[in-house]
PDB file of N, CA and C in Angstrom:
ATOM      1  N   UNK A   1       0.834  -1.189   0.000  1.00  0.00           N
ATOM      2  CA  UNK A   1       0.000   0.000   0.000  1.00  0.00           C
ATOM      3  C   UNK A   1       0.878   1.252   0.000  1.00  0.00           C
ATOM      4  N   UNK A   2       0.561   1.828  -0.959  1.00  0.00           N
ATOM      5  CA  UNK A   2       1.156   3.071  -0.784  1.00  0.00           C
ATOM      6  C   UNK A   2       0.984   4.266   0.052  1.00  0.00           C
ATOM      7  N   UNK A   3       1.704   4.919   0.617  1.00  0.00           N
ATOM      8  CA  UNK A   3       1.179   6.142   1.062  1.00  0.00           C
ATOM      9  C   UNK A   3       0.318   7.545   0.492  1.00  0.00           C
ATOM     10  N   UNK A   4      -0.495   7.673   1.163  1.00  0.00           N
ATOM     11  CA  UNK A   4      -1.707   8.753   0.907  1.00  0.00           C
ATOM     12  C   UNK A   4      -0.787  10.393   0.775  1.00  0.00           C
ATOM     13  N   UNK A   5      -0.677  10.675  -0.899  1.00  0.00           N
ATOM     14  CA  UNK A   5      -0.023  12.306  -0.967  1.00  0.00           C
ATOM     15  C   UNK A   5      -0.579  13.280  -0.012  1.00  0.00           C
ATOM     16  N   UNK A   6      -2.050  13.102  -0.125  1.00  0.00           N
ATOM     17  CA  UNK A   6      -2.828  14.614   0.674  1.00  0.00           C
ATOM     18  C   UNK A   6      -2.499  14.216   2.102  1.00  0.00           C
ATOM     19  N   UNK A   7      -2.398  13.435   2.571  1.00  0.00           N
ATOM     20  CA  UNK A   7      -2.362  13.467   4.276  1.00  0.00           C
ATOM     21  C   UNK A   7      -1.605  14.221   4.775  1.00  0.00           C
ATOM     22  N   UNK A   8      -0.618  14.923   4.178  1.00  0.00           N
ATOM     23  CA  UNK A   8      -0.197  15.216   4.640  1.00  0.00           C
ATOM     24  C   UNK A   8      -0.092  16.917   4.205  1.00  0.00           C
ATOM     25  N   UNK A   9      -0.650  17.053   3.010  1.00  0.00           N
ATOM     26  CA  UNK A   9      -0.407  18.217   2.428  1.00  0.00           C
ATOM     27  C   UNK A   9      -1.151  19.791   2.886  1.00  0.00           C
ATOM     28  N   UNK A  10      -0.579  20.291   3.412  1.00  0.00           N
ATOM     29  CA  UNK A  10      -1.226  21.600   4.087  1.00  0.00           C
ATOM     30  C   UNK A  10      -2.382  21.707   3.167  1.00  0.00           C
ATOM     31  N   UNK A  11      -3.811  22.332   4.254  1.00  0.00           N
ATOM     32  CA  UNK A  11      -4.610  23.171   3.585  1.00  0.00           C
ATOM     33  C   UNK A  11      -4.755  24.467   3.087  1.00  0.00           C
ATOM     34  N   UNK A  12      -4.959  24.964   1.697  1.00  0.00           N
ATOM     35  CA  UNK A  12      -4.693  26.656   1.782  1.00  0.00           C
ATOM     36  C   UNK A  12      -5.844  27.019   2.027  1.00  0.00           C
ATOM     37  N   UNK A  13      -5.785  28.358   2.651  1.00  0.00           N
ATOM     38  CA  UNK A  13      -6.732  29.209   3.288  1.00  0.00           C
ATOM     39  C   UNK A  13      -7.608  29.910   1.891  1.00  0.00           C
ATOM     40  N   UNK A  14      -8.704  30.043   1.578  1.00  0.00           N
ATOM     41  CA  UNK A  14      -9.134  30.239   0.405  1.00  0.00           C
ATOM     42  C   UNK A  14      -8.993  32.156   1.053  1.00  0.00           C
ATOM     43  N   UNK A  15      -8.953  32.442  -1.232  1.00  0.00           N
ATOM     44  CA  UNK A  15      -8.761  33.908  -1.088  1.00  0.00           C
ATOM     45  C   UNK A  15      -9.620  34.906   0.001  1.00  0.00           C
ATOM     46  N   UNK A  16     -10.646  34.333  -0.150  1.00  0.00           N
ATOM     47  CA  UNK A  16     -12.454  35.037   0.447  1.00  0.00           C
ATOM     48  C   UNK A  16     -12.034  35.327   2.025  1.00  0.00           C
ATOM     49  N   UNK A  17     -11.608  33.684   2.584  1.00  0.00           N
ATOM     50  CA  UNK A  17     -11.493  33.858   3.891  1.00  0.00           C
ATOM     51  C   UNK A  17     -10.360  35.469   4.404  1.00  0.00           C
ATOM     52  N   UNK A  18      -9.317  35.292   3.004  1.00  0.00           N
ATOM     53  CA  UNK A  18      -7.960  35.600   3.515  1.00  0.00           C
ATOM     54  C   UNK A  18      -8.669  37.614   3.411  1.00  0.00           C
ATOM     55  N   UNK A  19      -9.226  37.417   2.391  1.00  0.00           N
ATOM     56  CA  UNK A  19      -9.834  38.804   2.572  1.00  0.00           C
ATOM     57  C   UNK A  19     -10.590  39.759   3.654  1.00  0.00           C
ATOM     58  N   UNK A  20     -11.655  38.354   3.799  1.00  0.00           N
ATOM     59  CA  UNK A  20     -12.121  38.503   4.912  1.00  0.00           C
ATOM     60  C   UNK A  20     -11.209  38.735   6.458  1.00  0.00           C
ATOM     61  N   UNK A  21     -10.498  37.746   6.517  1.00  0.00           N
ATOM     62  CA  UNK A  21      -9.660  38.371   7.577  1.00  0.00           C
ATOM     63  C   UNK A  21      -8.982  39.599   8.015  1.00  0.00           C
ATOM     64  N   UNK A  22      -8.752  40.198   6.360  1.00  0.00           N
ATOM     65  CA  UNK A  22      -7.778  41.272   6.377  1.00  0.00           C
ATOM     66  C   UNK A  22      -9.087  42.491   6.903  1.00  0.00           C
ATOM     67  N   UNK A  23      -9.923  42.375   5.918  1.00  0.00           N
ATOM     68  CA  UNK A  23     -10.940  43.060   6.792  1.00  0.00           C
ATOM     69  C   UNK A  23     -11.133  43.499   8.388  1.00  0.00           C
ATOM     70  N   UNK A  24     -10.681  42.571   8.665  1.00  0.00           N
ATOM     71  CA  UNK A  24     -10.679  42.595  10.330  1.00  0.00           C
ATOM     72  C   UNK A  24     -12.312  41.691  10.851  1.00  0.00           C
ATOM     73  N   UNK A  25     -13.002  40.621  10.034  1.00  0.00           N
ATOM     74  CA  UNK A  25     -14.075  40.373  10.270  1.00  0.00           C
ATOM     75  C   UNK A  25     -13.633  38.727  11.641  1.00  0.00           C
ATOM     76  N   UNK A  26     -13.914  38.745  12.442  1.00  0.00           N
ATOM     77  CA  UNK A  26     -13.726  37.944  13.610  1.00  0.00           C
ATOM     78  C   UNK A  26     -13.244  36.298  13.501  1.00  0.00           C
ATOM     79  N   UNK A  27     -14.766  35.775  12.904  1.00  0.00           N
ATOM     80  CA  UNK A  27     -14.589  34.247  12.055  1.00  0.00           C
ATOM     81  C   UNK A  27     -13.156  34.011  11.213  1.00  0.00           C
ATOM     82  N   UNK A  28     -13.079  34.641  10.330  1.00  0.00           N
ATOM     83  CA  UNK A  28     -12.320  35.095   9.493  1.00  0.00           C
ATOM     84  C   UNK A  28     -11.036  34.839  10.056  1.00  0.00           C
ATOM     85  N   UNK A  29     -10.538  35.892  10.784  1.00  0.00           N
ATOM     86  CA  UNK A  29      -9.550  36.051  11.841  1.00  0.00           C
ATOM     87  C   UNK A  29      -9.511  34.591  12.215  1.00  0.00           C
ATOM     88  N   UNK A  30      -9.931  33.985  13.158  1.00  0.00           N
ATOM     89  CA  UNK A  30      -9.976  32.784  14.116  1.00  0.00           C
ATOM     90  C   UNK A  30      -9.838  31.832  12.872  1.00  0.00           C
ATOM     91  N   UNK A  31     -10.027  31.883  11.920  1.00  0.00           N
ATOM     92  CA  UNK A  31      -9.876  30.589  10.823  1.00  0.00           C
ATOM     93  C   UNK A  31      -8.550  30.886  10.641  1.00  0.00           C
ATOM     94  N   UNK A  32      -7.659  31.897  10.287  1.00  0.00           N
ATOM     95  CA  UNK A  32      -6.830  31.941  10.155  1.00  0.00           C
ATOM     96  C   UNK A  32      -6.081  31.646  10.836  1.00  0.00           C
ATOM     97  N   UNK A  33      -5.942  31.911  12.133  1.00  0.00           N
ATOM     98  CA  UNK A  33      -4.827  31.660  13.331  1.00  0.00           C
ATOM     99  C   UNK A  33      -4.924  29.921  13.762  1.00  0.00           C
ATOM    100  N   UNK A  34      -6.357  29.757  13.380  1.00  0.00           N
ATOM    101  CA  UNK A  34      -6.354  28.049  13.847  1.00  0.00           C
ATOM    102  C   UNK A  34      -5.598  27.331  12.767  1.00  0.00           C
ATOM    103  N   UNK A  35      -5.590  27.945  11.562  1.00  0.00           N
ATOM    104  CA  UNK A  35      -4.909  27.299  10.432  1.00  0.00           C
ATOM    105  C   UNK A  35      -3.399  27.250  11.001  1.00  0.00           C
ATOM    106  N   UNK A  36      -2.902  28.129  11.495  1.00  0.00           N
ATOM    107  CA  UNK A  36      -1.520  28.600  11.513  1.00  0.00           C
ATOM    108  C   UNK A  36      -1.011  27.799  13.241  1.00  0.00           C
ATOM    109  N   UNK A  37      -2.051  27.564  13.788  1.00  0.00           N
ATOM    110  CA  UNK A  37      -2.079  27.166  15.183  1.00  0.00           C
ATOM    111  C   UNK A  37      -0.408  25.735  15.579  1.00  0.00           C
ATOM    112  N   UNK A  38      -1.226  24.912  14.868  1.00  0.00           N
ATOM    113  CA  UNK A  38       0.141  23.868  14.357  1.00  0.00           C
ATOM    114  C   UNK A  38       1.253  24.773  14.618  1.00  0.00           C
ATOM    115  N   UNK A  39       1.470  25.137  13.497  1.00  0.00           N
ATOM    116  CA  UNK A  39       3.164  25.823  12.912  1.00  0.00           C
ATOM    117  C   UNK A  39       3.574  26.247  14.609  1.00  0.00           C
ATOM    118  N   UNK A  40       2.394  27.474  15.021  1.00  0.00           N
ATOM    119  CA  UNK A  40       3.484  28.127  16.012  1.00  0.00           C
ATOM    120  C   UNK A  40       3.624  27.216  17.085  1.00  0.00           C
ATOM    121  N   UNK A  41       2.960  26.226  17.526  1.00  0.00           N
ATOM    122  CA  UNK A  41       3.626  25.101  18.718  1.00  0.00           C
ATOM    123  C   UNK A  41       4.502  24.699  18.092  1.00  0.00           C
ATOM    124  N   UNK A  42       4.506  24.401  17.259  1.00  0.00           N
ATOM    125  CA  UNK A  42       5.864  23.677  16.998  1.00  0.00           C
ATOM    126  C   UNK A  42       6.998  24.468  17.255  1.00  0.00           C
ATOM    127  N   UNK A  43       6.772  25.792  16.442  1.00  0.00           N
ATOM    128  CA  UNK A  43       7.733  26.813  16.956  1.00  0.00           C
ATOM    129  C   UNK A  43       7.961  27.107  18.952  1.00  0.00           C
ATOM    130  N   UNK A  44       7.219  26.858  19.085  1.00  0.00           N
ATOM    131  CA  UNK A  44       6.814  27.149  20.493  1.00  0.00           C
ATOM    132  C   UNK A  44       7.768  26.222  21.365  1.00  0.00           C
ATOM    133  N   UNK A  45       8.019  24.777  21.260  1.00  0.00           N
ATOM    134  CA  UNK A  45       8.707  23.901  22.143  1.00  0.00           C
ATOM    135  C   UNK A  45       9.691  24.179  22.619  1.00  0.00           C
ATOM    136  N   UNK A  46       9.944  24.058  23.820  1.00  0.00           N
ATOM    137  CA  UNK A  46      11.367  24.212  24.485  1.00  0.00           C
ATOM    138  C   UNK A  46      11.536  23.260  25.165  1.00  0.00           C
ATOM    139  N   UNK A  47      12.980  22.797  25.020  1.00  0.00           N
ATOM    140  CA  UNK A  47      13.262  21.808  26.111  1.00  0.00           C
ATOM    141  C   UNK A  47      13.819  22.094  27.661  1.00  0.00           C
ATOM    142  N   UNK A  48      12.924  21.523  28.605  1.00  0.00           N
ATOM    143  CA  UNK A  48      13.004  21.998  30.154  1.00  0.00           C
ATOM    144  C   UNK A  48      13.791  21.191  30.366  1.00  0.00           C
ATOM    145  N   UNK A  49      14.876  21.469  31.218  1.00  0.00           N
ATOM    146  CA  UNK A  49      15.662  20.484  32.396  1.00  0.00           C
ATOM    147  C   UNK A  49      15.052  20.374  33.982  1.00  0.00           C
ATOM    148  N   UNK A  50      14.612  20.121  34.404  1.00  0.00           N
ATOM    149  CA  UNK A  50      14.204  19.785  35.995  1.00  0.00           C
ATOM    150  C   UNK A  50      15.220  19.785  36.824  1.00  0.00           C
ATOM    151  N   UNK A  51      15.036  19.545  38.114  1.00  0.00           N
ATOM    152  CA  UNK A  51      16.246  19.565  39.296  1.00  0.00           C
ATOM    153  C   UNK A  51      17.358  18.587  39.409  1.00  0.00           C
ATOM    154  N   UNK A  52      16.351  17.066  38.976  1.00  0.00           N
ATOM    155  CA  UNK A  52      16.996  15.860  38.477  1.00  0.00           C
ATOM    156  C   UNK A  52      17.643  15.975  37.314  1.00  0.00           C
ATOM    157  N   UNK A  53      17.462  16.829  36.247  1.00  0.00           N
ATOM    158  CA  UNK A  53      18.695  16.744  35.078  1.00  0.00           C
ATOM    159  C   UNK A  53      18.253  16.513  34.135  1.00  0.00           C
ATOM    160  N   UNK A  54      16.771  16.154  34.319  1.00  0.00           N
ATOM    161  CA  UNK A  54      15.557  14.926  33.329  1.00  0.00           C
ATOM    162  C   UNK A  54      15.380  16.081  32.160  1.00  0.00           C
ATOM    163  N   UNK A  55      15.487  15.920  30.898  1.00  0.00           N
ATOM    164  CA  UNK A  55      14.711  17.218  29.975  1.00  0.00           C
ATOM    165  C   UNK A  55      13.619  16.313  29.466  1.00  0.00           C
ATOM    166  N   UNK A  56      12.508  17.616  29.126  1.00  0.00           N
ATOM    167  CA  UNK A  56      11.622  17.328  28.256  1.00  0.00           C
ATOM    168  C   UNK A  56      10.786  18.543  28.040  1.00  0.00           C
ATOM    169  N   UNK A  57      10.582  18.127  26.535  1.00  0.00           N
ATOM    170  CA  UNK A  57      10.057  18.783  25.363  1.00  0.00           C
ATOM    171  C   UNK A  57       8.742  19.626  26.070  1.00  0.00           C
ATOM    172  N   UNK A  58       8.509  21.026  26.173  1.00  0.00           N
ATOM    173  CA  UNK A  58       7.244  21.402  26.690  1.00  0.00           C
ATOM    174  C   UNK A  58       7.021  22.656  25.811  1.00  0.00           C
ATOM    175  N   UNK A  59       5.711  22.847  25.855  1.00  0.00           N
ATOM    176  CA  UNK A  59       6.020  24.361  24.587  1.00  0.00           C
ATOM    177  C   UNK A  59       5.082  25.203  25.847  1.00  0.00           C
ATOM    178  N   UNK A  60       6.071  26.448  25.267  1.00  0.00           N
ATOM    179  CA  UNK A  60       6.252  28.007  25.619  1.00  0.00           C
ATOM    180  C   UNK A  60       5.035  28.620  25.711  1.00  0.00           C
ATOM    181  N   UNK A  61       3.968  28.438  26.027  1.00  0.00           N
ATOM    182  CA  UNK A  61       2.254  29.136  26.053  1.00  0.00           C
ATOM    183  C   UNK A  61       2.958  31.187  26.178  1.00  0.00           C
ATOM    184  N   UNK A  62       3.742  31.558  26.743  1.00  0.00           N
ATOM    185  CA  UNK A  62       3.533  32.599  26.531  1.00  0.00           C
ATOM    186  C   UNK A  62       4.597  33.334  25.099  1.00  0.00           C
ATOM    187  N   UNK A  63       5.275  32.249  24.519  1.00  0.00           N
ATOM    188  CA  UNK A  63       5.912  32.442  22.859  1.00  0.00           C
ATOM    189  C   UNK A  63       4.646  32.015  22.093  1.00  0.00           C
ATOM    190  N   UNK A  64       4.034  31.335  22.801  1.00  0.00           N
ATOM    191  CA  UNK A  64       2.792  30.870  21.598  1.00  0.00           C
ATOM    192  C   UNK A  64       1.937  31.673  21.344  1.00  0.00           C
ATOM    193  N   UNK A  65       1.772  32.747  22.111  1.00  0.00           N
ATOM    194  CA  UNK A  65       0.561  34.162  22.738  1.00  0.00           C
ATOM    195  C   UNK A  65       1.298  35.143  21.805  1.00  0.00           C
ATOM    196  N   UNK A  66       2.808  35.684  21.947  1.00  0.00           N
ATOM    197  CA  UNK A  66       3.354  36.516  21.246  1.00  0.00           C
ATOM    198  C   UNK A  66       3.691  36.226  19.961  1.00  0.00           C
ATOM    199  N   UNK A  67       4.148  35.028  19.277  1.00  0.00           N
ATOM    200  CA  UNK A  67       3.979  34.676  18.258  1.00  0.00           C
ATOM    201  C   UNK A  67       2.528  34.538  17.122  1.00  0.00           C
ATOM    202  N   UNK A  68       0.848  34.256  17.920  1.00  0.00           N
ATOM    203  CA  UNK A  68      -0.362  34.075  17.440  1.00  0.00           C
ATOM    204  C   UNK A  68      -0.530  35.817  17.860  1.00  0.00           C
ATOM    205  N   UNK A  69      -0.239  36.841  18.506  1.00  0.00           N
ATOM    206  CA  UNK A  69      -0.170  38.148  18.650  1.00  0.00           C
ATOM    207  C   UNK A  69       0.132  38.860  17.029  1.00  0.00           C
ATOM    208  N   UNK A  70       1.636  38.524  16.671  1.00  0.00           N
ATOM    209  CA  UNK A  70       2.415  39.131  15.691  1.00  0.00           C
ATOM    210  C   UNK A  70       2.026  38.588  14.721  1.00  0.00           C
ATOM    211  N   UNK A  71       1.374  37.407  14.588  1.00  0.00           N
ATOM    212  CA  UNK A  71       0.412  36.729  13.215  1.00  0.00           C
ATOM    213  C   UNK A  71      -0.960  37.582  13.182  1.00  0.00           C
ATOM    214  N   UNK A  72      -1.541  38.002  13.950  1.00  0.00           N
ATOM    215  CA  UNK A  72      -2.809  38.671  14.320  1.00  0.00           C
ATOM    216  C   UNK A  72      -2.410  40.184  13.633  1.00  0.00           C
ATOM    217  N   UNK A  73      -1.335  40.752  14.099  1.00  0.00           N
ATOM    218  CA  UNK A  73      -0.957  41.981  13.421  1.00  0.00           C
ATOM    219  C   UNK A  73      -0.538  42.345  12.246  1.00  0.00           C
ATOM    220  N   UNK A  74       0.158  41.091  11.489  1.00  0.00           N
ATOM    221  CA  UNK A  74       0.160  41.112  10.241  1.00  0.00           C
ATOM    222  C   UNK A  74      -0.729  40.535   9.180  1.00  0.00           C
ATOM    223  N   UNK A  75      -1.630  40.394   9.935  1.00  0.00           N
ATOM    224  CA  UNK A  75      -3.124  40.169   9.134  1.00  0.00           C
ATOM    225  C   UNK A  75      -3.954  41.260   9.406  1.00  0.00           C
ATOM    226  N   UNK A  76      -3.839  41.861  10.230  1.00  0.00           N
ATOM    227  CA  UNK A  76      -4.940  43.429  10.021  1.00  0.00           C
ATOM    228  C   UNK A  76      -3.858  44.226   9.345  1.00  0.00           C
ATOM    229  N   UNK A  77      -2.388  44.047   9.018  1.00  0.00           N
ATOM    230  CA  UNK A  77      -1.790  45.426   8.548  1.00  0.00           C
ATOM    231  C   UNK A  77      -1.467  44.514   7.014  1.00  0.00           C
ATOM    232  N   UNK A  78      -2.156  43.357   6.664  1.00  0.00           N
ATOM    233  CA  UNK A  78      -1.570  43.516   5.502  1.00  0.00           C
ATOM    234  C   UNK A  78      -2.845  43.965   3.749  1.00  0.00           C
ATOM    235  N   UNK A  79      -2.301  44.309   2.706  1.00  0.00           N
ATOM    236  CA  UNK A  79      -2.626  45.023   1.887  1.00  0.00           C
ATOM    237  C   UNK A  79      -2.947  44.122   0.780  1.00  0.00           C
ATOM    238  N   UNK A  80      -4.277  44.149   0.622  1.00  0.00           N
ATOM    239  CA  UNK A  80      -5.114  43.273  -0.608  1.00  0.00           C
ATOM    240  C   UNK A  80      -4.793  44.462  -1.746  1.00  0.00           C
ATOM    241  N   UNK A  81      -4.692  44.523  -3.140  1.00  0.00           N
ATOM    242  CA  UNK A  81      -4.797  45.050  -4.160  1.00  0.00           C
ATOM    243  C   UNK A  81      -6.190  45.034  -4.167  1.00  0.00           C
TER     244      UNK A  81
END
């Protein structure tokens, strides 16, 4: 069996929505950032060390806030033709 191409293949955000967002319309907005939601945890992980020495992988909730922040701002400041 072969492996499935789309499983894996990002969804694009259709133009309408992307307009809509830029608009500043709410739905809109929130479709967008949930789209993008993935990416920034991933960006987000840091690895903790504990007292014992032990690391593990935990992500950053307040890089994840400033990062879904600065995605939020460059969607109300950016410029549809």
């Amino acid at each position: 069996m072969g492996m499935d191409r789309n499983r894996f293949r990002p969804t694009l955000i259709p133009y309408s929505i992307i307009e809509a967002a830029v608009r500043g319309e709410p739905d809109a907005v929130r479709m967008v950032l949930r789209c993008y939601s993935g990416y920034i945890a991933a960006l987000s992980k840091r690895t903790i060390r504990d007292k014992r020495g032990f690391s593990r992988i935990q992500m950053d909730i307040d890089l994840f806030r400033r990062l879904e922040r600065k995605l939020l701002i460059i969607i109300l400041q950016f410029y549809l033709d």
